[in-house]
C-alpha atoms as a PDB file:
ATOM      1  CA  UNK A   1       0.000   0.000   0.000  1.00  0.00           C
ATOM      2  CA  UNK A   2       1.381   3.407  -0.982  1.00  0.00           C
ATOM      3  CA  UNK A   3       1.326   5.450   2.180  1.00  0.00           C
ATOM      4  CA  UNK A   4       2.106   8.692   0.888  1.00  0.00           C
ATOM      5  CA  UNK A   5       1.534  11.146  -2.097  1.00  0.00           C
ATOM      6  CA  UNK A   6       3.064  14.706  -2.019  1.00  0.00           C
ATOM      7  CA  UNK A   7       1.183  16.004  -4.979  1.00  0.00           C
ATOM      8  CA  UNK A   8      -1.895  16.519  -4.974  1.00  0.00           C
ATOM      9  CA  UNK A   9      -4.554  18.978  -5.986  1.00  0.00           C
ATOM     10  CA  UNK A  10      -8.185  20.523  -4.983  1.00  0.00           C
ATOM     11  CA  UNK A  11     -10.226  22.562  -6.536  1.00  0.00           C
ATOM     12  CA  UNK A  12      -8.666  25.312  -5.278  1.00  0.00           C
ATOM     13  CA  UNK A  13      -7.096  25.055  -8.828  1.00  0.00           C
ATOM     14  CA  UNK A  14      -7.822  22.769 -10.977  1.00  0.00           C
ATOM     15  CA  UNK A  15      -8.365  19.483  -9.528  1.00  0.00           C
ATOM     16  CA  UNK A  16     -12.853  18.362  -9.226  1.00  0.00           C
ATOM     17  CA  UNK A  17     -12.454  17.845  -5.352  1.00  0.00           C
ATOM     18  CA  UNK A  18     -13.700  19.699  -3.024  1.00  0.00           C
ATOM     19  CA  UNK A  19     -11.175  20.345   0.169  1.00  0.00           C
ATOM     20  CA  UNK A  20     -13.899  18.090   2.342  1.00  0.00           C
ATOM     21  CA  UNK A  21     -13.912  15.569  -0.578  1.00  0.00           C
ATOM     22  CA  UNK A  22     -10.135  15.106  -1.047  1.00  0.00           C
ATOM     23  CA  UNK A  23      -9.646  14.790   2.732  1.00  0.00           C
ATOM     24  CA  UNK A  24     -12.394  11.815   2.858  1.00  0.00           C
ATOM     25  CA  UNK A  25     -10.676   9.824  -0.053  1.00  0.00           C
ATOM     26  CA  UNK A  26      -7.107  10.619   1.669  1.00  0.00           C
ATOM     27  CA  UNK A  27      -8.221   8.907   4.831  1.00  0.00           C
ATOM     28  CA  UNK A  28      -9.997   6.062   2.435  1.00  0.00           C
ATOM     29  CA  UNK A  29      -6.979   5.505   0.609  1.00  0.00           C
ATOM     30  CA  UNK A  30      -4.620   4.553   3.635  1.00  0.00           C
ATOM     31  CA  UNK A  31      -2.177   6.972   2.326  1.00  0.00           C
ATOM     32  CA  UNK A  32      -0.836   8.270   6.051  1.00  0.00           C
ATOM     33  CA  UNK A  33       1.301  11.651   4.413  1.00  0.00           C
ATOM     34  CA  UNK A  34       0.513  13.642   2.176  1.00  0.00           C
ATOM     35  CA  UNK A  35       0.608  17.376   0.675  1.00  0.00           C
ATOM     36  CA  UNK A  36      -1.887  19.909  -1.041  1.00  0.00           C
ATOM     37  CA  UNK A  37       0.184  21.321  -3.601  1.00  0.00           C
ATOM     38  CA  UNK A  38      -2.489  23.671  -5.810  1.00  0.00           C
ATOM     39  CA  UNK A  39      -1.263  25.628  -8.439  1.00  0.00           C
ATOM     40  CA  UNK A  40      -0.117  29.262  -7.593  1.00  0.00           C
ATOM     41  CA  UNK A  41      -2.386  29.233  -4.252  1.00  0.00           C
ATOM     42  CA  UNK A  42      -2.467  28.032  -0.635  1.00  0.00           C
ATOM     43  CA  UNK A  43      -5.922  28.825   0.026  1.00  0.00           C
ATOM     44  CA  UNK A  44      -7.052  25.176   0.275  1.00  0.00           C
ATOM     45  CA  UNK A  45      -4.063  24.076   2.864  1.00  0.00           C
ATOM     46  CA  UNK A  46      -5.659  25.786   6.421  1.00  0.00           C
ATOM     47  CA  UNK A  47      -8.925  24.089   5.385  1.00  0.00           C
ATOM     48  CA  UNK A  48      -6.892  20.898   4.807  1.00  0.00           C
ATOM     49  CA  UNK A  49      -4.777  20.918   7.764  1.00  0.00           C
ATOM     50  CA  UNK A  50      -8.256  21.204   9.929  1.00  0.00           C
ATOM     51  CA  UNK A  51      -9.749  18.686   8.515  1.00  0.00           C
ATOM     52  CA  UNK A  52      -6.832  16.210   8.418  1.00  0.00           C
ATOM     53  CA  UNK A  53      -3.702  17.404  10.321  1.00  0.00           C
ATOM     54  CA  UNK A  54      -2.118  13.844  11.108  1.00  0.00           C
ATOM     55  CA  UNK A  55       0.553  13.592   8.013  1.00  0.00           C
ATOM     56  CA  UNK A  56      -0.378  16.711   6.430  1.00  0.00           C
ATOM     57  CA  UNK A  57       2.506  19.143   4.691  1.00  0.00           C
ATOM     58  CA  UNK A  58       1.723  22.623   3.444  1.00  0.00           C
ATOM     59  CA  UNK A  59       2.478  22.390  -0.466  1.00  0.00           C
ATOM     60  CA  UNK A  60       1.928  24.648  -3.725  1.00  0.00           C
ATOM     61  CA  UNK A  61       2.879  24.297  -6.790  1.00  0.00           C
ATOM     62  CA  UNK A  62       4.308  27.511  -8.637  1.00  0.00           C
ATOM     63  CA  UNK A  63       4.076  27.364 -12.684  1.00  0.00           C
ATOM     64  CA  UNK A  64       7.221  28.962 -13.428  1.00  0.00           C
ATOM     65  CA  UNK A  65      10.140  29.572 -15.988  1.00  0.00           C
ATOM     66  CA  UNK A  66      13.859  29.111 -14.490  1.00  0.00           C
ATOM     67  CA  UNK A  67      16.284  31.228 -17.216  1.00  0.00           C
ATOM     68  CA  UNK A  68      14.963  29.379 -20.147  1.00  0.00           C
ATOM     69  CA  UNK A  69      13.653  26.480 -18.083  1.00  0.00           C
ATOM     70  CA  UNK A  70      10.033  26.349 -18.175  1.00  0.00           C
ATOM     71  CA  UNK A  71       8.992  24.224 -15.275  1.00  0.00           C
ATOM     72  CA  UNK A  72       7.048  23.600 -12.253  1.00  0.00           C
ATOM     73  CA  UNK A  73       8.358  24.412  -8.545  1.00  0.00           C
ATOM     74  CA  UNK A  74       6.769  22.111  -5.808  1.00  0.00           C
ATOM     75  CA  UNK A  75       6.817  24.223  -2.148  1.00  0.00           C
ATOM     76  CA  UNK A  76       6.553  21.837   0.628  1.00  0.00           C
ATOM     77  CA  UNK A  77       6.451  22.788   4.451  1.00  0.00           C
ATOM     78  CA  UNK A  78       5.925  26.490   4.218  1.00  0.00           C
ATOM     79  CA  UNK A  79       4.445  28.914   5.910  1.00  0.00           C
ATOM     80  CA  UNK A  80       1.400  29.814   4.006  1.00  0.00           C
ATOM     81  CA  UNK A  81       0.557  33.289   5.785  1.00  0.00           C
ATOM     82  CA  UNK A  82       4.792  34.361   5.018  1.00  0.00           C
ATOM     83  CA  UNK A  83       4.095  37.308   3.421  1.00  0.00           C
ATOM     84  CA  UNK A  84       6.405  37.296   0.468  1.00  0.00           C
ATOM     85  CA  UNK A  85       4.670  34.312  -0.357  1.00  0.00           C
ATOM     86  CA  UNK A  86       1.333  35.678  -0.453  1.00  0.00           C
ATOM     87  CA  UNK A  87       2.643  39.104  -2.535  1.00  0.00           C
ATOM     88  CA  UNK A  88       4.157  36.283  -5.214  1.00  0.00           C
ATOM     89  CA  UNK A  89       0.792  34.386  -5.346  1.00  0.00           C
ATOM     90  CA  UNK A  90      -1.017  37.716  -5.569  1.00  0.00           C
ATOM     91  CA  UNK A  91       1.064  38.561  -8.580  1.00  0.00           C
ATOM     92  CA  UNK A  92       0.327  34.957 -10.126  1.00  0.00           C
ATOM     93  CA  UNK A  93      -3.269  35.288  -9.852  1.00  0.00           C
ATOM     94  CA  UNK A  94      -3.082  38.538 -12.079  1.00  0.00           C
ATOM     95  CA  UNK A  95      -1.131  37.137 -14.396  1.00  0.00           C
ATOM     96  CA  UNK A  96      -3.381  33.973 -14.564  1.00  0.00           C
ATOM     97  CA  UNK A  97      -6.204  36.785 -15.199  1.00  0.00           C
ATOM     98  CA  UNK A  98      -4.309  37.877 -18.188  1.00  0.00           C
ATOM     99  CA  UNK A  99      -4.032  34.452 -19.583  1.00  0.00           C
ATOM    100  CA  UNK A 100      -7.442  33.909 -19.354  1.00  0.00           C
ATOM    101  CA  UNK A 101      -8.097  36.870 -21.005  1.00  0.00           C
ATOM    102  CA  UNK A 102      -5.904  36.272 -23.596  1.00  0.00           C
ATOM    103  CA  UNK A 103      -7.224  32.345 -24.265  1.00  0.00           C
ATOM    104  CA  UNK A 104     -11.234  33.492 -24.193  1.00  0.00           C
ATOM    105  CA  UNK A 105     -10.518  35.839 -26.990  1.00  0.00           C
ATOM    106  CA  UNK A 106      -8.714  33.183 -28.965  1.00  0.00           C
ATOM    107  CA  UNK A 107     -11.265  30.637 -28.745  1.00  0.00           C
ATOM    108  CA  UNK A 108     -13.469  33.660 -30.171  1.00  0.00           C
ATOM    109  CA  UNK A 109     -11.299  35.015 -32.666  1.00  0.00           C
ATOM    110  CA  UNK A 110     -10.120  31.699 -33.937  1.00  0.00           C
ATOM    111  CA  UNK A 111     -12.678  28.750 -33.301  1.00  0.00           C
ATOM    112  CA  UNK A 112     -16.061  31.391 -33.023  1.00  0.00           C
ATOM    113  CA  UNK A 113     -16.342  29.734 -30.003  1.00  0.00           C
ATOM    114  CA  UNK A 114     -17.940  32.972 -26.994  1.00  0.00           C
ATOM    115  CA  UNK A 115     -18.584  32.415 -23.751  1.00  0.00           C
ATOM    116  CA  UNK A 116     -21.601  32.240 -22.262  1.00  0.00           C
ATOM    117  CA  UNK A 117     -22.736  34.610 -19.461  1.00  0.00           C
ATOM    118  CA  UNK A 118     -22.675  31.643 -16.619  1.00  0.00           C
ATOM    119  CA  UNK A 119     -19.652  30.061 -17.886  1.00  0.00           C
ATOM    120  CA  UNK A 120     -17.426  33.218 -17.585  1.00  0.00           C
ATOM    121  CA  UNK A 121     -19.079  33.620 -14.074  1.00  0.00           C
ATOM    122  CA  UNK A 122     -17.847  30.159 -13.058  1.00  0.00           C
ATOM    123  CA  UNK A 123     -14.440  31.169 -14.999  1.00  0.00           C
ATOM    124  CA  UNK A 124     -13.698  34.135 -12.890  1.00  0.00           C
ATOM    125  CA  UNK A 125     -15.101  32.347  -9.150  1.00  0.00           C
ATOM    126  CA  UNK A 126     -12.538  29.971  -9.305  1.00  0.00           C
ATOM    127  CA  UNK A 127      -9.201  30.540  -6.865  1.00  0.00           C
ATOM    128  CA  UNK A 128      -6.694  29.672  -9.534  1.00  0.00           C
ATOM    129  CA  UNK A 129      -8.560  29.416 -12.983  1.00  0.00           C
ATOM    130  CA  UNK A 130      -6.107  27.459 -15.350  1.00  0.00           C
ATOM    131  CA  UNK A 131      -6.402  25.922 -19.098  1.00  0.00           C
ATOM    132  CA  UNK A 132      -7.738  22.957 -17.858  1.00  0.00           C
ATOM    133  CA  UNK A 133     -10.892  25.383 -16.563  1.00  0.00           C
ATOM    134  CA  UNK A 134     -11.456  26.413 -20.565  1.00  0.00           C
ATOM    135  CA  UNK A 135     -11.415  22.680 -21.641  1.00  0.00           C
ATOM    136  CA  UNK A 136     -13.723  21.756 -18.882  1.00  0.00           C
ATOM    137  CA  UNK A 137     -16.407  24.204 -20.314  1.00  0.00           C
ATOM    138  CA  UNK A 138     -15.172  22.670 -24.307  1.00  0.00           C
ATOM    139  CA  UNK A 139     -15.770  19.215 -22.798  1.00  0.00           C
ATOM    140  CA  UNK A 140     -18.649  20.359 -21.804  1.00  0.00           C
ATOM    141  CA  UNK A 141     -19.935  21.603 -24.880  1.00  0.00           C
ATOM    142  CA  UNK A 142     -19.080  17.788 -26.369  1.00  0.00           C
ATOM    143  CA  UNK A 143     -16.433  19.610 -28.577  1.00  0.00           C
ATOM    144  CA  UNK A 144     -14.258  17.837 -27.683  1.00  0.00           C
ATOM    145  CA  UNK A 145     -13.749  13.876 -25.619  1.00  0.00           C
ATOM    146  CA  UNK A 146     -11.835  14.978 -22.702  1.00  0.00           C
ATOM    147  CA  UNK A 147      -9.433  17.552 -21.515  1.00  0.00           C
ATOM    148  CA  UNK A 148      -6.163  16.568 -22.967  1.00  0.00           C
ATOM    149  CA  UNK A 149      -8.228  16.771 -26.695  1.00  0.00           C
ATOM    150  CA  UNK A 150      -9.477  20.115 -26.121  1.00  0.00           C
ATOM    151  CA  UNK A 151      -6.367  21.611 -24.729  1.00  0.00           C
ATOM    152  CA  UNK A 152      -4.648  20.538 -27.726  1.00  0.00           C
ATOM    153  CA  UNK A 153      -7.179  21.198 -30.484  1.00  0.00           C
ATOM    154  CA  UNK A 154      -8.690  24.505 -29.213  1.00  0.00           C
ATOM    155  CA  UNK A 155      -5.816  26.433 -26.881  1.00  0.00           C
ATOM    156  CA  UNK A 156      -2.073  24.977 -27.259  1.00  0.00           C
ATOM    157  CA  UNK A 157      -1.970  27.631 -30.165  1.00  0.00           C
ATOM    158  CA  UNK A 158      -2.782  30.296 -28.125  1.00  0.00           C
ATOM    159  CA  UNK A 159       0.309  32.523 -27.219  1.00  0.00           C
ATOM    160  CA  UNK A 160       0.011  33.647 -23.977  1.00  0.00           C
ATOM    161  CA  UNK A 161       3.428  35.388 -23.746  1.00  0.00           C
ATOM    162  CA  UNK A 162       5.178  35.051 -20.803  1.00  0.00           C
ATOM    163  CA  UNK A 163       2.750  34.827 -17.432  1.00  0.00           C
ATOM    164  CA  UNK A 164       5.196  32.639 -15.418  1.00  0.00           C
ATOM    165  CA  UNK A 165       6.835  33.167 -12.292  1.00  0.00           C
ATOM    166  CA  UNK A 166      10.393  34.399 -12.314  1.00  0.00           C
ATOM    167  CA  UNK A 167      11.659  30.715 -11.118  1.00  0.00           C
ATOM    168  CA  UNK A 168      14.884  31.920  -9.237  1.00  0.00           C
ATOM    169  CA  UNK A 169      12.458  34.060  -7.089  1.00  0.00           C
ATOM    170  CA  UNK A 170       9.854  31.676  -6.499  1.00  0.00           C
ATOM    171  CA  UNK A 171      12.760  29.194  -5.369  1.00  0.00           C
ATOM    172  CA  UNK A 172      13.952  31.823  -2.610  1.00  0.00           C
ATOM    173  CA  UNK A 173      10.787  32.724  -1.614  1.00  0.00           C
ATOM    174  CA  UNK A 174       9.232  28.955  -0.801  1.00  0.00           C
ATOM    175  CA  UNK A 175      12.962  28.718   1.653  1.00  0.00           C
ATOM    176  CA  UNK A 176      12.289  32.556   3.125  1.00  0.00           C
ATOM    177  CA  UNK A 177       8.801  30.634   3.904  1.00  0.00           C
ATOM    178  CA  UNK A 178      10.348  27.802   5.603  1.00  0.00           C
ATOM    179  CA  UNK A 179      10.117  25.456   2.560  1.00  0.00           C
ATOM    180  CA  UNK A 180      11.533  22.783   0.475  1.00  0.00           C
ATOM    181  CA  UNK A 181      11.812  24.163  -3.086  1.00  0.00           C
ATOM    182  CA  UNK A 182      11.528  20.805  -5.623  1.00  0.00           C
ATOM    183  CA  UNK A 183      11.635  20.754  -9.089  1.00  0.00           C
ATOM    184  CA  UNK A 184       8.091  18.651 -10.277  1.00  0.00           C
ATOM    185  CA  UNK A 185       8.000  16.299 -12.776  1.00  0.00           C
ATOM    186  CA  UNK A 186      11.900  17.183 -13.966  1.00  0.00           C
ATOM    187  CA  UNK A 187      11.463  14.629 -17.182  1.00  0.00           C
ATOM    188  CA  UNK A 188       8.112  16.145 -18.561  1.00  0.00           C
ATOM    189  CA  UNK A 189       4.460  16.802 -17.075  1.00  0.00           C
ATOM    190  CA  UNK A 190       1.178  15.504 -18.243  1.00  0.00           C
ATOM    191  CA  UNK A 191       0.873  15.594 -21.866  1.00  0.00           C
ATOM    192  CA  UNK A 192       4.430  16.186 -22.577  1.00  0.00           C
ATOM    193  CA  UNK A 193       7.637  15.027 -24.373  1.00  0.00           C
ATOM    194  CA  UNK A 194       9.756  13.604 -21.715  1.00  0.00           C
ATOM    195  CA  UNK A 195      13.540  14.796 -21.852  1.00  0.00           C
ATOM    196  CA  UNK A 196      16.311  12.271 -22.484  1.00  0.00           C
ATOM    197  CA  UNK A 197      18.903  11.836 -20.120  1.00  0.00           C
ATOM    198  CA  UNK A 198      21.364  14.149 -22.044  1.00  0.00           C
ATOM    199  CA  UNK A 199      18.249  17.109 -22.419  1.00  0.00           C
ATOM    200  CA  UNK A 200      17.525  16.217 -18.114  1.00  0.00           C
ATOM    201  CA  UNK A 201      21.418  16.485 -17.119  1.00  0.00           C
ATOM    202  CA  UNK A 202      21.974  19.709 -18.744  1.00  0.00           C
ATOM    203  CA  UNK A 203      18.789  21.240 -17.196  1.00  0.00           C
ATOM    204  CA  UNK A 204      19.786  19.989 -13.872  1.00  0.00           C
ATOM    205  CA  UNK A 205      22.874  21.737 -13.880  1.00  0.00           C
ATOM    206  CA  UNK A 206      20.802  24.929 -14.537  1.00  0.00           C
ATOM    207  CA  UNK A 207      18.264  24.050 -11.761  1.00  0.00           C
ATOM    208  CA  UNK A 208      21.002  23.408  -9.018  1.00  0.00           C
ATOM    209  CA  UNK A 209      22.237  26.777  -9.687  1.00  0.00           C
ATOM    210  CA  UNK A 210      19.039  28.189  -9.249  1.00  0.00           C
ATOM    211  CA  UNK A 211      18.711  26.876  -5.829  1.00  0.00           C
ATOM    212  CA  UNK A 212      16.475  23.699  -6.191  1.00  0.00           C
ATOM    213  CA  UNK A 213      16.753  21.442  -3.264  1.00  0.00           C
ATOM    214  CA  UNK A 214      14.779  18.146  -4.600  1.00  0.00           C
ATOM    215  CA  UNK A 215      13.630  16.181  -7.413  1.00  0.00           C
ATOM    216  CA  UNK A 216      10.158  14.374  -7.488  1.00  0.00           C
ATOM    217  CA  UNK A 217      11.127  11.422  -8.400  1.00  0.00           C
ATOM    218  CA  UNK A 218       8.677   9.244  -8.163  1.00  0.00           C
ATOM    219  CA  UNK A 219       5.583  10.302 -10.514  1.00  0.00           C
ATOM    220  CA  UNK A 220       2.378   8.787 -11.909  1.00  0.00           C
ATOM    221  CA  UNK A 221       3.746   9.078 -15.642  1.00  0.00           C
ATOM    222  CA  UNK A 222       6.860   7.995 -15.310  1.00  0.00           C
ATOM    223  CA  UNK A 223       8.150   4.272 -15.837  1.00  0.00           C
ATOM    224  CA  UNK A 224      10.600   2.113 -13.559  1.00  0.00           C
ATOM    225  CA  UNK A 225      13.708   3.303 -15.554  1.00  0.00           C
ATOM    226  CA  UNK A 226      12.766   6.624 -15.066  1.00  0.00           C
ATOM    227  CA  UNK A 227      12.421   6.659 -12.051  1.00  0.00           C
ATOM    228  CA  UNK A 228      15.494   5.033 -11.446  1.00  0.00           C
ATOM    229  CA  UNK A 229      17.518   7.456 -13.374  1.00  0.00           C
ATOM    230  CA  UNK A 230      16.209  10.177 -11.356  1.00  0.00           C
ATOM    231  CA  UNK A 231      16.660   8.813  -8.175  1.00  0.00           C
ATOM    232  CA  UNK A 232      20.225   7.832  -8.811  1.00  0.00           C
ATOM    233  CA  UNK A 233      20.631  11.800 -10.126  1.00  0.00           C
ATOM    234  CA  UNK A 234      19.113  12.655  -7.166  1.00  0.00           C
ATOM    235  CA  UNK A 235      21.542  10.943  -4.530  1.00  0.00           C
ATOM    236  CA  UNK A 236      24.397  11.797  -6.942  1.00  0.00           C
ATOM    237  CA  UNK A 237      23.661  15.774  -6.382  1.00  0.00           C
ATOM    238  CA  UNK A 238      22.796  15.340  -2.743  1.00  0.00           C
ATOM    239  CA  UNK A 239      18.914  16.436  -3.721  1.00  0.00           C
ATOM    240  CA  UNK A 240      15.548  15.552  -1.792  1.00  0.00           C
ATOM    241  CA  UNK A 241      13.549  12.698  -3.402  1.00  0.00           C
ATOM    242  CA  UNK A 242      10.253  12.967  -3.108  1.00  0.00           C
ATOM    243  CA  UNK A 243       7.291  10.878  -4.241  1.00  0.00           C
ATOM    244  CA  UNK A 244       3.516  12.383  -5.976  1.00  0.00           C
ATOM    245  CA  UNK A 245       0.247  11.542  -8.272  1.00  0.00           C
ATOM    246  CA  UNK A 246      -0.086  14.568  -9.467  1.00  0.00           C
ATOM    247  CA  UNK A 247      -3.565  13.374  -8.896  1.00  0.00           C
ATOM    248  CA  UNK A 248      -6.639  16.176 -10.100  1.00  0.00           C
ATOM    249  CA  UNK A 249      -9.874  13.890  -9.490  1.00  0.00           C
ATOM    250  CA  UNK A 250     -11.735  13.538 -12.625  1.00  0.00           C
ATOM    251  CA  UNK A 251      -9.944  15.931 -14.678  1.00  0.00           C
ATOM    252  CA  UNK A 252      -6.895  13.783 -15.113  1.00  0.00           C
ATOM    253  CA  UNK A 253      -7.287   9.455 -15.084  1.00  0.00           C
ATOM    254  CA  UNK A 254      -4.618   9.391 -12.008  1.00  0.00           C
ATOM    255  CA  UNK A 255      -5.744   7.816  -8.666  1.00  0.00           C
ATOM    256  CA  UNK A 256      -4.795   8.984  -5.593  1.00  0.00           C
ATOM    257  CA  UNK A 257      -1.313   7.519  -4.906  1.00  0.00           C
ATOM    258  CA  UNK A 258       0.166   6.188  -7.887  1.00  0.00           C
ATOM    259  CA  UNK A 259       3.581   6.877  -8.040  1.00  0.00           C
ATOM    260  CA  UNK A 260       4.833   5.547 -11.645  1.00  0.00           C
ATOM    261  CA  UNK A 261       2.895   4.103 -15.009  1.00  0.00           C
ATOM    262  CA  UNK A 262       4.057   0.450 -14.663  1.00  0.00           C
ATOM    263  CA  UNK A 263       0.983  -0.868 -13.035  1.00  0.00           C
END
């Protein structure tokens, strides 16, 4: 039994649990640790940590860009009310604002594809609205089968510019809040190319510079030999391993807990 998953998401941003939801399948599961690690908010973790504070870690995940690294920054063990932290997530959720902005015009100007009145108001209530959000409401609409489809149909060719966090910062910021600053998914997130070990080793390099303390190592996409090679990178550099699902409830097919793909 896998007794702990340190990424996992609400939604606060775009997982389909509720807080009260996600805590009852945690304690279902048998998983015994475990962290809330939203993207670019820690509004769901007090809720969390009241509901289930045996095993519980603080987490967030910051969507950032690291030099010319784009990547994801997990924050685990911080102090949530540190104010530097909350000015940085403040500044995310504006710039998530203009993304949005910038993706509902596309899907007008390129696919005729507006709004309605009630989905923009569901758009704009949610704590961290992210692309996922847009192919919920496509999904909806049966343009498309699932997320992954619409995402890639309707908004990768939407150019955003650049609406990431400064990477460097958001790395000093999650230790000035008591954190562990880990670099997510280091191969290649959901729907993406994974690196080779050649493209990985040259990033790393980068990423050490920059201040990253861990690698998760263990992830629901990634195979035994991955996994391997990252652990043994890990250890090498004297880096954290850490272990997560990356799990989002219905909007992604990953259960609570699962660590790599070979099952």
């Amino acid at each position: 039994m896998i007794e702990a998953d340190l990424h996992i998401h609400s939604n606060y941003s775009d997982g389909s649990d509720s807080i009260e939801d996600l805590a009852e399948k945690i304690k279902k599961s048998g998983i015994k640790v475990f962290a809330l690690t939203d993207h670019d908010t820690v509004e769901g973790c007090s809720e969390m940590e009241k509901l289930l504070p045996q095993g519980f870690i603080s987490g967030v995940e910051l969507t950032c860009i690291c030099g010319d690294i784009k990547c994801h920054i997990l924050g685990y063990g911080i102090d949530t009310r540190n104010q530097e932290l909350c000015d940085l997530i403040k500044k995310g959720k504006i710039l998530r604002h203009q993304k949005l902005e910038t993706r509902i015009k596309y899907l007008k100007d390129k696919w005729d594809i507006e709004l309605t009145e009630e989905e923009l108001k569901w758009l704009y209530s949610r704590k961290s609205v992210v692309k996922t959000h847009l192919a919920n409401i496509l999904v909806n609409r049966r343009l498309a089968e699932n997320n992954i489809e619409a995402m890639k149909k309707y908004l990768d060719g939407c150019k955003t510019g650049n609406t990431r966090f400064d990477g460097i910062e958001a790395i000093k910021i999650i230790k000035q809040a008591g954190g562990i600053a880990v670099w997510a998914h280091p191969l290649g997130g959901e729907g993406e190319k994974h690196l080779s070990e050649q493209e990985f080793l040259g990033r790393l390099e980068k990423m050490k510079t920059f201040g990253i303390q861990g690698l998760e190592c263990y992830y629901s996409r990634y195979n035994r030999k991955e996994i391997e090679f990252l652990v043994n990178c890990a250890r090498k550099n004297d880096l954290k391993i850490t272990a997560g699902s990356d799990y989002h409830g219905t909007n992604k097919d990953i259960p609570l807990g699962q660590l790599h793909s070979d099952i």
